[in-house]
C-alpha atoms as a PDB file:
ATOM      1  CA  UNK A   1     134.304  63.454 128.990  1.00  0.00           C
ATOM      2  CA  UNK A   2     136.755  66.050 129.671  1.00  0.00           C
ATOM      3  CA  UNK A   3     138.422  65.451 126.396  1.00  0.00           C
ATOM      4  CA  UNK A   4     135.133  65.558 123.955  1.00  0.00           C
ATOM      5  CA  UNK A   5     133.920  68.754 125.625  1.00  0.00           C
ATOM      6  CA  UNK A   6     137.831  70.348 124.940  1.00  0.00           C
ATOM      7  CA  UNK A   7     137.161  69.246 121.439  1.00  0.00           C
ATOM      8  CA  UNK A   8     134.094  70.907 121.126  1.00  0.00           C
ATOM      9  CA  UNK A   9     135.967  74.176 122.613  1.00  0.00           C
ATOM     10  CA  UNK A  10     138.706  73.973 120.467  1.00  0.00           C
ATOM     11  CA  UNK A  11     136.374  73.671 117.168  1.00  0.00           C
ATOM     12  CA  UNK A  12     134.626  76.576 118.434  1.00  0.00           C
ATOM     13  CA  UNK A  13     137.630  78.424 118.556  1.00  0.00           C
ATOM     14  CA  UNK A  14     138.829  77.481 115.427  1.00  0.00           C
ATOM     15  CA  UNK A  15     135.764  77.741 113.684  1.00  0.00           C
ATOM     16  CA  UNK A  16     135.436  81.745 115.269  1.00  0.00           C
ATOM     17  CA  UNK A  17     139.036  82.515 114.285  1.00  0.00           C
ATOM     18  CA  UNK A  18     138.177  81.195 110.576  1.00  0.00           C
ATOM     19  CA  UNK A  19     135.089  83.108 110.425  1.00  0.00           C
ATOM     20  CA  UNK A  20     137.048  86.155 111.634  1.00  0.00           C
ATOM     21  CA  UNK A  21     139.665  85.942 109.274  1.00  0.00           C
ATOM     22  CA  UNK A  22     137.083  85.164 106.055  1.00  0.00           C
ATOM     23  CA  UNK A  23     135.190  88.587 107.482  1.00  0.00           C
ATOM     24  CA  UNK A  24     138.141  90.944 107.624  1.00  0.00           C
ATOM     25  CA  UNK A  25     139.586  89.975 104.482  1.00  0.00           C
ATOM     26  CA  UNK A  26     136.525  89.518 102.071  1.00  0.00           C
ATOM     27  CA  UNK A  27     134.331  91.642 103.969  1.00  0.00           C
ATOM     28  CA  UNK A  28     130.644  91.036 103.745  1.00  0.00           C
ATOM     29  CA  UNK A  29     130.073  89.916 100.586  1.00  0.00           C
ATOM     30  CA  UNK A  30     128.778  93.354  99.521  1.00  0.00           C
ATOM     31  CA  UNK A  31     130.188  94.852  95.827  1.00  0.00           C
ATOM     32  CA  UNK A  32     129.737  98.569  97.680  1.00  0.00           C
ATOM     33  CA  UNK A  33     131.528  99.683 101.018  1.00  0.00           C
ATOM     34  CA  UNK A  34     128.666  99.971 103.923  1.00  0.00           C
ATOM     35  CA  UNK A  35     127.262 103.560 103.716  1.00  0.00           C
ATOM     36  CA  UNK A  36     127.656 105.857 106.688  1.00  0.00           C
ATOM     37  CA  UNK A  37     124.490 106.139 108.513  1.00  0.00           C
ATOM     38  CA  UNK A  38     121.734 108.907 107.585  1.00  0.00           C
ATOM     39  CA  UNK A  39     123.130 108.840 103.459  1.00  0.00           C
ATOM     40  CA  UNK A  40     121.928 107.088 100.575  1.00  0.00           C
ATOM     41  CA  UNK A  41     122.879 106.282  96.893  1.00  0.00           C
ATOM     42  CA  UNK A  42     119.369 107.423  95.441  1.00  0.00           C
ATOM     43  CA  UNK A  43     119.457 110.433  93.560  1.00  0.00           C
ATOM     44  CA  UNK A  44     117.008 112.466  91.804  1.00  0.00           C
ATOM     45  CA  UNK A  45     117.460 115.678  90.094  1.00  0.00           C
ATOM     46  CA  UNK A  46     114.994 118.876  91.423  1.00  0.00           C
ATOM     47  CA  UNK A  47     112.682 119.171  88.416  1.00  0.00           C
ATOM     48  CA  UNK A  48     112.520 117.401  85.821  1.00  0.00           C
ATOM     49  CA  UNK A  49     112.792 114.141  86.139  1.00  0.00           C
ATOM     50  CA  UNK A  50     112.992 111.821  82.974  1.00  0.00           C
ATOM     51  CA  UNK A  51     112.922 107.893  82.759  1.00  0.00           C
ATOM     52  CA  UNK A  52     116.467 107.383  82.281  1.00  0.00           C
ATOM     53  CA  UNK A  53     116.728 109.377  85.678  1.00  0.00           C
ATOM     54  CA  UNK A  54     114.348 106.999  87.381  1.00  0.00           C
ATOM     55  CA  UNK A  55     116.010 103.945  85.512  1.00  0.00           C
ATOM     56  CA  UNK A  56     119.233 104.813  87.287  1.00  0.00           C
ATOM     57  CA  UNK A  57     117.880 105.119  90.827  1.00  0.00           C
ATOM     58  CA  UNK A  58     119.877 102.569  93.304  1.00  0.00           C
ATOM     59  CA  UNK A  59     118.579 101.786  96.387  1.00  0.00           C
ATOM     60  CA  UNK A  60     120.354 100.571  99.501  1.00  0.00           C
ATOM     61  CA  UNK A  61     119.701  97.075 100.411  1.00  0.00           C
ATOM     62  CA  UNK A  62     118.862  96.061 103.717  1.00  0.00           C
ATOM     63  CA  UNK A  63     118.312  92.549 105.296  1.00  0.00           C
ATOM     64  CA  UNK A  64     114.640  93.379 105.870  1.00  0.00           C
ATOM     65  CA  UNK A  65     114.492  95.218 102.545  1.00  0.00           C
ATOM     66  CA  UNK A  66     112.198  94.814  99.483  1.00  0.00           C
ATOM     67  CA  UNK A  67     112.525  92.445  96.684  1.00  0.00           C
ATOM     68  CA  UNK A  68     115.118  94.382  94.012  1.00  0.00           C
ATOM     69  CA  UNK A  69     112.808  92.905  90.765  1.00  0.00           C
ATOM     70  CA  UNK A  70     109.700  94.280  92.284  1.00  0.00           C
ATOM     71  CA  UNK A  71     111.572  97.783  92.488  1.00  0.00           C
ATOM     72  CA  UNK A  72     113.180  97.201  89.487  1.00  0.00           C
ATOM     73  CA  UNK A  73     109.391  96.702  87.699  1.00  0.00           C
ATOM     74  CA  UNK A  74     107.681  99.519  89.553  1.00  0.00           C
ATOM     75  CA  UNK A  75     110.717 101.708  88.563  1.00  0.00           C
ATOM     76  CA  UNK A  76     110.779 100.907  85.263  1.00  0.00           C
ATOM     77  CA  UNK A  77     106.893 101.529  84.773  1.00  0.00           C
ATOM     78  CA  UNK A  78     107.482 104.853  86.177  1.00  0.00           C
ATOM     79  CA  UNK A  79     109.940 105.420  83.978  1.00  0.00           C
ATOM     80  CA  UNK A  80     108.044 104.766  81.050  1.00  0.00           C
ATOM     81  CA  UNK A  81     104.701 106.709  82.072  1.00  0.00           C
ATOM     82  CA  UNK A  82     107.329 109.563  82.389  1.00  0.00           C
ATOM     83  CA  UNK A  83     108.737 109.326  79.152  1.00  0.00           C
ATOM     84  CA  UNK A  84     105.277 108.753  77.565  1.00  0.00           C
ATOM     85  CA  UNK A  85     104.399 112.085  79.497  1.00  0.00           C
ATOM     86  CA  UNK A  86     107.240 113.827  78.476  1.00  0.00           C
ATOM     87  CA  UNK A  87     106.562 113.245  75.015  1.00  0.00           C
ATOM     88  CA  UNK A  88     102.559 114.644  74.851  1.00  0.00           C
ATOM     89  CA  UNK A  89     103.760 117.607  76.820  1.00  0.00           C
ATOM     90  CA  UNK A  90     106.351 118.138  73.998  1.00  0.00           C
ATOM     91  CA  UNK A  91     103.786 117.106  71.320  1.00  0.00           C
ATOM     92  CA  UNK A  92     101.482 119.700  72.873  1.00  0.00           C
ATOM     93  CA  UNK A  93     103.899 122.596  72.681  1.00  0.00           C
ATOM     94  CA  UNK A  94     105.141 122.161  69.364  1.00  0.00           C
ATOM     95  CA  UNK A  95     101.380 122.133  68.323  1.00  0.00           C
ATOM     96  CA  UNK A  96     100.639 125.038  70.293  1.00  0.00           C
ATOM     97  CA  UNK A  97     103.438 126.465  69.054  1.00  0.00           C
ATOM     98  CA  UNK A  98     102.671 125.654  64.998  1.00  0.00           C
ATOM     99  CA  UNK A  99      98.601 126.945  66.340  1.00  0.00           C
ATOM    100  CA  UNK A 100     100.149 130.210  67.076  1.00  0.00           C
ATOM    101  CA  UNK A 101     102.188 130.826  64.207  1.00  0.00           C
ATOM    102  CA  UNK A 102      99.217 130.100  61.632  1.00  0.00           C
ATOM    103  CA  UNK A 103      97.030 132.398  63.685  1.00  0.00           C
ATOM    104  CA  UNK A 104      99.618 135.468  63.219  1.00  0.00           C
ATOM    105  CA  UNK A 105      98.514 137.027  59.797  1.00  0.00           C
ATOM    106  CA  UNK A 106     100.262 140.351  60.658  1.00  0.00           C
ATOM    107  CA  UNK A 107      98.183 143.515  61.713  1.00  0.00           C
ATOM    108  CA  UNK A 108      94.631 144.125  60.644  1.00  0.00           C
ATOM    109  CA  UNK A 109      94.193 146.114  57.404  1.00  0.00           C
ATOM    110  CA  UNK A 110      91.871 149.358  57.973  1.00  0.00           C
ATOM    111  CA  UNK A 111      89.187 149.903  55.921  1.00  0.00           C
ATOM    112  CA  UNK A 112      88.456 153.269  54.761  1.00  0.00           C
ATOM    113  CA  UNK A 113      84.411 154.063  56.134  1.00  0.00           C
ATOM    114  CA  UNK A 114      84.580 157.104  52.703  1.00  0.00           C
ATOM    115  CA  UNK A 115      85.074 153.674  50.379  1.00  0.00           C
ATOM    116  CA  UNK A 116      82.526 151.755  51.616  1.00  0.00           C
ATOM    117  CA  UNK A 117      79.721 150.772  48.580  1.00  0.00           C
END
């Protein structure tokens, strides 16, 4: 009896000291180092914000975190109604724009009241 439960000990041990080892020299299986606590990888610029800016936003993942292709898919659907924004606004003020310039005849030619028939 005394013999199986040393067994079982030593496995333990042997099993911790493996685990220990695999941890310290692979690390945690993450491609990133573990961010200090209260920063974050997702940026976004001030004003305005395009769909290539939203297509490179990077999240941090957690254990209890969401699934990454449902963020990918929202983000990406942003990202297009922004673009598709983007462009009307630009449409809009290059019509504007082309409105304004054919309304600009140049000044008003007076009329003489003496020539009037």
């Amino acid at each position: 009896m005394v013999t199986i439960v040393l067994y079982v000990l030593g496995l333990i041990l042997v099993v911790a000291v493996v685990f220990a080892v695999v941890w310290f020299v692979f690390g945690r299986g993450e491609d990133l180092p573990p961010l200090q606590k209260g920063t974050t990888l997702t940026r976004l610029p001030r004003v305005g914000i395009t769909g290539d800016d939203a297509r490179a936003l990077v999240f941090q993942q957690v254990t209890r975190g969401y699934k990454a292709q449902e963020v990918d898919w929202a983000v990406e659907k942003l990202a297009r109604e922004i673009d598709d924004l983007r462009a009307v606004v630009h449409d809009l003020t290059v019509r504007a724009a082309e409105d304004e310039a054919a309304a600009d005849t140049g000044p008003i030619p007076l009329v003489d009241p003496s020539r009037r028939q």
